[in-house]
Protein backbone atom coordinates (compact mmCIF):
# COMPACT_ATOMS: atom_id res chain seq x y z
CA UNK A 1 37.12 0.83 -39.21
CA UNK A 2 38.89 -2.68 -40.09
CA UNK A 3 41.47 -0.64 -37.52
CA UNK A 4 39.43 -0.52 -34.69
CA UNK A 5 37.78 -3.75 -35.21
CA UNK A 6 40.97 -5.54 -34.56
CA UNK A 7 41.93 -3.52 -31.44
CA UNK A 8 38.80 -4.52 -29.77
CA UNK A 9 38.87 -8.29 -30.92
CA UNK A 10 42.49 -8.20 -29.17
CA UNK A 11 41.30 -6.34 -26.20
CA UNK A 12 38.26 -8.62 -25.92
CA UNK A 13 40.49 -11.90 -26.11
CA UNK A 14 43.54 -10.37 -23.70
CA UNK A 15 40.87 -9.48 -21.30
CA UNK A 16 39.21 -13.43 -21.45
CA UNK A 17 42.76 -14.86 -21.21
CA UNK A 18 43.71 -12.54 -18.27
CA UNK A 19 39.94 -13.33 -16.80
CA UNK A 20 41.08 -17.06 -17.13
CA UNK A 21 44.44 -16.85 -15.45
CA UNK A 22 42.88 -14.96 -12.52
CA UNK A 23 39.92 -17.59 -12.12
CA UNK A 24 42.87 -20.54 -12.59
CA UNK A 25 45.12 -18.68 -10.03
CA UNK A 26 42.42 -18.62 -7.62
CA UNK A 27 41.59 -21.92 -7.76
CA UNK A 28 45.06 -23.67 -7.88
CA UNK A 29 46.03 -21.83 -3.98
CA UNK A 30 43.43 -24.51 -2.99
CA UNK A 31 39.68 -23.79 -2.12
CA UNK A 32 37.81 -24.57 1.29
CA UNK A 33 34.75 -25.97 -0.45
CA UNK A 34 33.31 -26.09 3.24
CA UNK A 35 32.56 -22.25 3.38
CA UNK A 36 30.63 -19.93 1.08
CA UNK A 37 32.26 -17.91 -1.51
CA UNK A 38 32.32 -14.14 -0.45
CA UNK A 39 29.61 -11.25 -2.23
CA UNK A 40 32.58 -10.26 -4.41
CA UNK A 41 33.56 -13.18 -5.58
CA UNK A 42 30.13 -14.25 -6.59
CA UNK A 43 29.29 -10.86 -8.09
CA UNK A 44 32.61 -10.84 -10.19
CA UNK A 45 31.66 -14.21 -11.70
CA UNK A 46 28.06 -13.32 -12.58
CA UNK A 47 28.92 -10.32 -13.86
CA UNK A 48 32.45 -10.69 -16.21
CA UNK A 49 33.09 -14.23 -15.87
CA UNK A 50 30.20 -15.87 -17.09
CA UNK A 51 29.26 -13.44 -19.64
CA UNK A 52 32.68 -13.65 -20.85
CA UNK A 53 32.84 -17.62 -20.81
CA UNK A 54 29.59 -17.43 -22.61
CA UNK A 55 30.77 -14.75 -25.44
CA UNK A 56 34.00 -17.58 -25.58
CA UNK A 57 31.74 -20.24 -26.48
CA UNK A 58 30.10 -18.06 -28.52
CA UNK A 59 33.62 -17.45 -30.33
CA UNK A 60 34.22 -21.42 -30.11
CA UNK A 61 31.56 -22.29 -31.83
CA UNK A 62 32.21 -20.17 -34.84
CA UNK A 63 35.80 -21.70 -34.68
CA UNK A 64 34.97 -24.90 -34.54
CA UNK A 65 32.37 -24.40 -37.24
CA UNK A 66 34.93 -22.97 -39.63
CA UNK A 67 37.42 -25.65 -39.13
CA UNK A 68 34.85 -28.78 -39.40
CA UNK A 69 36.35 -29.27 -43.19
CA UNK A 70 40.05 -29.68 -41.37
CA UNK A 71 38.44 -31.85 -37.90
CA UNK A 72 36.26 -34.34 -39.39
CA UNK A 73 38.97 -35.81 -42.00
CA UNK A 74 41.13 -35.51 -38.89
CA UNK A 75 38.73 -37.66 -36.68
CA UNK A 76 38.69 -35.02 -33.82
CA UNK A 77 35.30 -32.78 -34.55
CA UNK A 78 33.66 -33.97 -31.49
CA UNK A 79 37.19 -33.36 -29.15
CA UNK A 80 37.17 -30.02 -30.59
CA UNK A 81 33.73 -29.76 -30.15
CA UNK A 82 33.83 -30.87 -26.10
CA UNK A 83 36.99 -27.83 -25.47
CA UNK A 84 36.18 -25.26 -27.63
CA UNK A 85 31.96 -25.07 -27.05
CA UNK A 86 30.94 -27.55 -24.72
CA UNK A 87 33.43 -27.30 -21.59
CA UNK A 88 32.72 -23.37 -21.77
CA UNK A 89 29.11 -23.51 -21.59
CA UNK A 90 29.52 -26.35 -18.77
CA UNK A 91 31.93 -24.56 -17.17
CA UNK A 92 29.38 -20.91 -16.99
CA UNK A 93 26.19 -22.85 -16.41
CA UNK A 94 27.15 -26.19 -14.17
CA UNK A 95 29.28 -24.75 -10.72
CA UNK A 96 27.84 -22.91 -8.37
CA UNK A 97 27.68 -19.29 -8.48
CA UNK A 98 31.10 -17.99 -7.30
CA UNK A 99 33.17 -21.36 -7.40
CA UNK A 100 35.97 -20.31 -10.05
CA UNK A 101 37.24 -24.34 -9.84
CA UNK A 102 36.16 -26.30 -12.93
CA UNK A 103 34.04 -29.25 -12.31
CA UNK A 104 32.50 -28.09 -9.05
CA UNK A 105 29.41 -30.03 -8.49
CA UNK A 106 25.94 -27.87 -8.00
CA UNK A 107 25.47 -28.04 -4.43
CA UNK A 108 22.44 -29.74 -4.63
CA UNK A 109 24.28 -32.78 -5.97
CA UNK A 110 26.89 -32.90 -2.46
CA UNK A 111 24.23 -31.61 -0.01
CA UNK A 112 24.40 -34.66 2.62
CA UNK A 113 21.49 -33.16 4.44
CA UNK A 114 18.95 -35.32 2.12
C-alpha cells in the first residue's frame, strides 16, 4: 500500500512539473495578448491546469507548514510563504481563463473601452 502510495505521489508531481514546462514553453515563444486564446487552450487550463495549480498549493501549504520551525529562525517564512502558496493560488485564480503567462492582468483591468 505504502508501494503504491509513492508511485502516485511521483506520478502526481511528474505530471505538475511536465504541466508547468508545457504552460512555461507556451508562454516564453511570445503571446499576442491582442487575440483570444483558442477553446482548447482555455479548456486545458480549466480543466488540468488549474486544478493541478490548486492541488500544488494545496501541497505548498503543507510544506511550508512543516518547515515553519526551519523558516522563521531563518527570517524567510513569509518568502516561502509568497512561492510555495500564494503565487500558486494567484497564479490559478488572477489571469484570465486560458492565458498560461504569469501575471496576466484580468481583462477587466486593461479593457481601454471604459
Amino acid at each position: 500500500m505504502i508501494k503504491l502510495k509513492q508511485v502516485f505521489l511521483a506520478a502526481v508531481l511528474s505530471a505538475g512539473l511536465s504541466f508547468q514546462a508545457a504552460a512555461q514553453s507556451y508562454g516564453a515563444g511570445g503571446v499576442d495578448y491582442g487575440e483570444e486564446p483558442s477553446a482548447g487552450v482555455m479548456m486545458v487550463d480549466g480543466l488540468l491546469v488549474r486544478p493541478l495549480t490548486l492541488g500544488f498549493a494545496a501541497i505548498g501549504l503543507i510544506g511550508w507548514v512543516v518547515t515553519l520551525p526551519f523558516s522563521i529562525p531563518g527570517g524567510n517564512a513569509g518568502e516561502m510563504g509568497e512561492a510555495w502558496v500564494s503565487a500558486p493560488v494567484k497564479y490559478a485564480f488572477m489571469r484570465p481563463l486560458g492565458e498560461m503567462e504569469e501575471n496576466t492582468p484580468p481583462r477587466y483591468e486593461t479593457d481601454e473601452s471604459k
